[in-house]
Structure formats: structure tokens, C-alpha cells
Protein backbone atom coordinates (compact mmCIF):
# COMPACT_ATOMS: atom_id res chain seq x y z
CA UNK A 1 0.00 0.00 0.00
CA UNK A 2 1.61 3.44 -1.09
CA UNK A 3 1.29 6.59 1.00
CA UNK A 4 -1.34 8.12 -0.69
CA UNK A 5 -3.57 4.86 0.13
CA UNK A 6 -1.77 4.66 3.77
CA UNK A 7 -3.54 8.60 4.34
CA UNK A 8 -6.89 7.61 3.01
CA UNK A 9 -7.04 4.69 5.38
CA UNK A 10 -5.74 6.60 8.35
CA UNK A 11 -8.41 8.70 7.12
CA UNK A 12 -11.26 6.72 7.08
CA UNK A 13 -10.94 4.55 9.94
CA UNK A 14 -10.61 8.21 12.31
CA UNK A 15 -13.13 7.80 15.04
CA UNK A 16 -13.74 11.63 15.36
CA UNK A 17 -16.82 11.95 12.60
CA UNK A 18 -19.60 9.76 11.78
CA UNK A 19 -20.09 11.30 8.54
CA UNK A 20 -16.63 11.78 5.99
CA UNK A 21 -16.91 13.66 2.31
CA UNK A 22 -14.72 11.76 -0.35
CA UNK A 23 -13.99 12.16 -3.37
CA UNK A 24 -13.71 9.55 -6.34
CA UNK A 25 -12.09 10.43 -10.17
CA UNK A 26 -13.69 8.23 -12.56
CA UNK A 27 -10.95 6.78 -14.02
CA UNK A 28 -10.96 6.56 -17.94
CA UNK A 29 -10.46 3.14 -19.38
CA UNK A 30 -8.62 2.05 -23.06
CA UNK A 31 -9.43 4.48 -25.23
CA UNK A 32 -12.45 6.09 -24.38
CA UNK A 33 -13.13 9.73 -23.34
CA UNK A 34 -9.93 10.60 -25.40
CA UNK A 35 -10.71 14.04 -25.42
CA UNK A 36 -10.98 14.06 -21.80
CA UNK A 37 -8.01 12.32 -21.01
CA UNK A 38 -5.76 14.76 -23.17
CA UNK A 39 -7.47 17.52 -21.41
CA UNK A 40 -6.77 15.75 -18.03
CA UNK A 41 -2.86 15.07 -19.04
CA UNK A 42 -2.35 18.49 -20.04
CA UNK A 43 -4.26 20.40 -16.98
CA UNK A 44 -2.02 17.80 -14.44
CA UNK A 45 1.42 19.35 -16.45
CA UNK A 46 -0.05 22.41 -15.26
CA UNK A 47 -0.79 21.64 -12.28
CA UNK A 48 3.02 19.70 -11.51
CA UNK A 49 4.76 23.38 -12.42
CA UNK A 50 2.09 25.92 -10.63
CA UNK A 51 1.82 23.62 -7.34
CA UNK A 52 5.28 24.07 -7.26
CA UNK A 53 5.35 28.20 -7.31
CA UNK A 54 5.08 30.20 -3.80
CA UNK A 55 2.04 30.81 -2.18
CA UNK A 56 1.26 34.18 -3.47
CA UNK A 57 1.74 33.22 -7.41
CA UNK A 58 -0.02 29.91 -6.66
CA UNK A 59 -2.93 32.28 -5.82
CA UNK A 60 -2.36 34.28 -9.37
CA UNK A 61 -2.30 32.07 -11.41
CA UNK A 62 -5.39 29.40 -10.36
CA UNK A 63 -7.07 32.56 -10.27
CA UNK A 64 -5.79 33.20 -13.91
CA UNK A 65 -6.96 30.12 -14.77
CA UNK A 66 -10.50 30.50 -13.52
CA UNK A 67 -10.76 33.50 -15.32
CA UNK A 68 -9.46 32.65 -18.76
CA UNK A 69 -9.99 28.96 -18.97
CA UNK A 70 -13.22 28.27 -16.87
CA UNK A 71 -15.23 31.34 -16.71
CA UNK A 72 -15.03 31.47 -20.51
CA UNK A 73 -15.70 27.77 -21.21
CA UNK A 74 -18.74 27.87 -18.48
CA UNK A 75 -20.18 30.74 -20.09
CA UNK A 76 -20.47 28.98 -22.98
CA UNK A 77 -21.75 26.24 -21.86
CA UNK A 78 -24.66 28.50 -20.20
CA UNK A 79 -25.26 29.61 -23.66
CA UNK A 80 -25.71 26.47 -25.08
CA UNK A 81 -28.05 25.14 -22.31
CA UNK A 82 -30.56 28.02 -23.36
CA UNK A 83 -30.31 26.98 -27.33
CA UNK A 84 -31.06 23.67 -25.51
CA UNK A 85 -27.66 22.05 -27.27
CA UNK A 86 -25.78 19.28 -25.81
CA UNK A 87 -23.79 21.28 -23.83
CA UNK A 88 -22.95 18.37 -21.21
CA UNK A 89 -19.74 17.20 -23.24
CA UNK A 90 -17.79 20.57 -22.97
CA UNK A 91 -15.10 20.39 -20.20
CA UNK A 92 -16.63 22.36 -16.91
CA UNK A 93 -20.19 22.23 -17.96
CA UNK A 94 -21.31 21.67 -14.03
CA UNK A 95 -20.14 25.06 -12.97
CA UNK A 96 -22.96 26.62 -15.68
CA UNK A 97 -25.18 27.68 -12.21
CA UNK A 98 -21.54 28.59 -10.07
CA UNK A 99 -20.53 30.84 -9.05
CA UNK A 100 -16.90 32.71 -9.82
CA UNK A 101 -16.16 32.20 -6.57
CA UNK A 102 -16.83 28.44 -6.65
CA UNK A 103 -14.39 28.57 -10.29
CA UNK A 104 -12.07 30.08 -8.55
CA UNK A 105 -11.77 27.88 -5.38
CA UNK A 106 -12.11 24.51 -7.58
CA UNK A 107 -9.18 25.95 -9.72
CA UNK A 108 -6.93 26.48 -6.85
CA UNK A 109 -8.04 22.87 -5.62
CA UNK A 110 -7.13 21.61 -8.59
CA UNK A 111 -3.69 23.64 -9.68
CA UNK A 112 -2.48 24.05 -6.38
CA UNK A 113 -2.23 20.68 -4.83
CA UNK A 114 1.37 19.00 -5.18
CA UNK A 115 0.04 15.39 -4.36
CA UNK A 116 -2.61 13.95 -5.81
CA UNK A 117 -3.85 10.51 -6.19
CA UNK A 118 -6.48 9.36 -8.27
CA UNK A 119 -8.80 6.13 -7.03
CA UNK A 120 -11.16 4.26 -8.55
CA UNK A 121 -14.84 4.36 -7.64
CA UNK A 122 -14.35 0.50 -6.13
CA UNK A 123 -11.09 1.35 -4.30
CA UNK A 124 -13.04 4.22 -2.57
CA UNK A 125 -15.64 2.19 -1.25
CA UNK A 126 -13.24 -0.27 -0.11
CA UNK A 127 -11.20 1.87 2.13
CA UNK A 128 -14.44 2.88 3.51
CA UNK A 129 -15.68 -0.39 4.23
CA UNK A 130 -11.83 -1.04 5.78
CA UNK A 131 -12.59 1.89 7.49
CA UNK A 132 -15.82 1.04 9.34
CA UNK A 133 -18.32 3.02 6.91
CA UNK A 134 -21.98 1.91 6.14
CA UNK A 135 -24.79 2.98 3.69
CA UNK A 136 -21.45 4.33 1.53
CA UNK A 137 -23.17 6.02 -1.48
CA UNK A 138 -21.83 7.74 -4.67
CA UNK A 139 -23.46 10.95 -6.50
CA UNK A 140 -25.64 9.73 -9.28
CA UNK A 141 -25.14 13.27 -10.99
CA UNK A 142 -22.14 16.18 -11.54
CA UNK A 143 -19.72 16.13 -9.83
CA UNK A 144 -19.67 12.00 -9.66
CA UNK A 145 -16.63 12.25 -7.97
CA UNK A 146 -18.11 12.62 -4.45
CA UNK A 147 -19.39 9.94 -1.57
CA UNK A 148 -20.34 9.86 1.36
CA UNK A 149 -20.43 7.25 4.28
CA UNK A 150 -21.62 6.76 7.80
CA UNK A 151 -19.01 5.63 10.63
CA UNK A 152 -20.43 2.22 12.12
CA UNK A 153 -21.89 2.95 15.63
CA UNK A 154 -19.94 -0.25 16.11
CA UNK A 155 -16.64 1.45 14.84
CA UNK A 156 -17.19 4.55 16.88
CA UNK A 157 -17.74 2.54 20.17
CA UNK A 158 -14.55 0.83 19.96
């Protein structure tokens, strides 16, 4: 088990909350979502250099980037909903009701971090189960990438 997957457990099996947030990447498989996958290699090159930079130009720049890469491509997305296109393929169609604030804060999340590891949907729930979590469920719509689990009254009287 790597570090990344040593932290999650720690994580999970904490006896302080009943209730933990997570967060799941659905992994693209063989060739599909090519698109998406180029998009994903190139924004992760990004993010390897800026999470990297100080604190203060960290700030600049994922701020940048919410301004001339999300706000743009979210706006038109929002245009396309009201022509009623198929606007749910463009990258950052979610954040069509967000906020800039929310753009801004997801950008930094995303630029800013230096480690990141990606999981499966099945390793999540997994280390939950490890971890003492019941009724573990996964969003059925944007952003997919989220769960959420109880801590076992079990677990937390141990």
C-alpha cells in the first residue's frame, strides 16, 4: 500500500466523525473519453509546475486560470443550455449555475495541490468499508466524484 492509500485509510478509519466527504475520479479506461483524457494530461502538467510556485503566485495564477480557462468555457456552456444544445460534453459544464467564486476555489483545488492521487470508484468504497463506513453512497449526478459514508456505531464505540 503506497502513501497516498496509507492517508486515506488513516483517514477513514478516524473515530472523530460519523459522517466523511470523499472524493472519487472516474478513471478513464482504453481508449475512451480521449478528449478528456488529453485535457486531463495536459491540466495535471499544469498543475506539476504551478503547485510548485510560492504561495502568493499559486494564488495568481489558479485565479488566472479561472478567469481565462473556466469562466469562458462555463459561459459557454450557459449559452448552449438556453439553445437547448448538448452542452454536457464541454469540459466544466457543471459550474454553468456557479458561481466565480466556486471557479475560482475549484481551480486552486485543482492547480495548487502537489500530491494527488487518483482512485477508482471501487477502491473508494473499499477503504471505507476497511474503514468502518456503512450505507457508503456515490453521487448519481455532476460532480460523480463525491461519496459519502456513515461511521459504524460499532466502529465509533470501539
Amino acid at each position: 500500500m503506497g502513501g497516498a492509500e496509507r492517508m486515506l485509510t488513516s483517514l477513514v478509519t478516524a473515530k472523530r466523525s460519523t459522517q466523511i466527504n470523499q472524493y472519487v475520479v472516474n478513471l478513464m479506461k482504453g481508449g475512451e473519453f480521449s478528449e478528456q483524457r488529453s485535457l486531463w494530461a495536459l491540466s495535471n502538467g499544469v498543475r506539476l509546475v504551478v503547485s510548485r510556485l510560492p504561495h502568493r503566485m499559486r494564488f495568481i495564477v489558479s485565479d488566472a486560470i479561472a478567469a481565462m480557462v473556466y469562466w469562458p468555457l462555463v459561459r459557454l456552456s450557459a449559452l448552449l443550455a438556453r439553445f437547448r444544445s448538448a452542452n454536457q460534453s464541454l469540459p466544466l459544464s457543471w459550474y454553468a449555475d456557479k458561481s466565480f467564486y466556486v471557479m475560482r476555489t475549484d481551480a486552486y483545488d485543482r492547480f495548487c495541490t502537489r500530491l494527488e492521487k487518483r482512485f477508482t470508484r471501487g477502491q473508494i468504497e473499499q477503504m471505507l468499508e476497511c474503514g468502518g463506513f456503512e450505507e457508503i453512497r456515490f453521487s448519481d449526478s455532476p460532480p460523480y466524484w463525491c461519496a459519502v459514508g456513515i461511521k459504524s456505531r460499532r466502529e465509533l464505540s470501539v
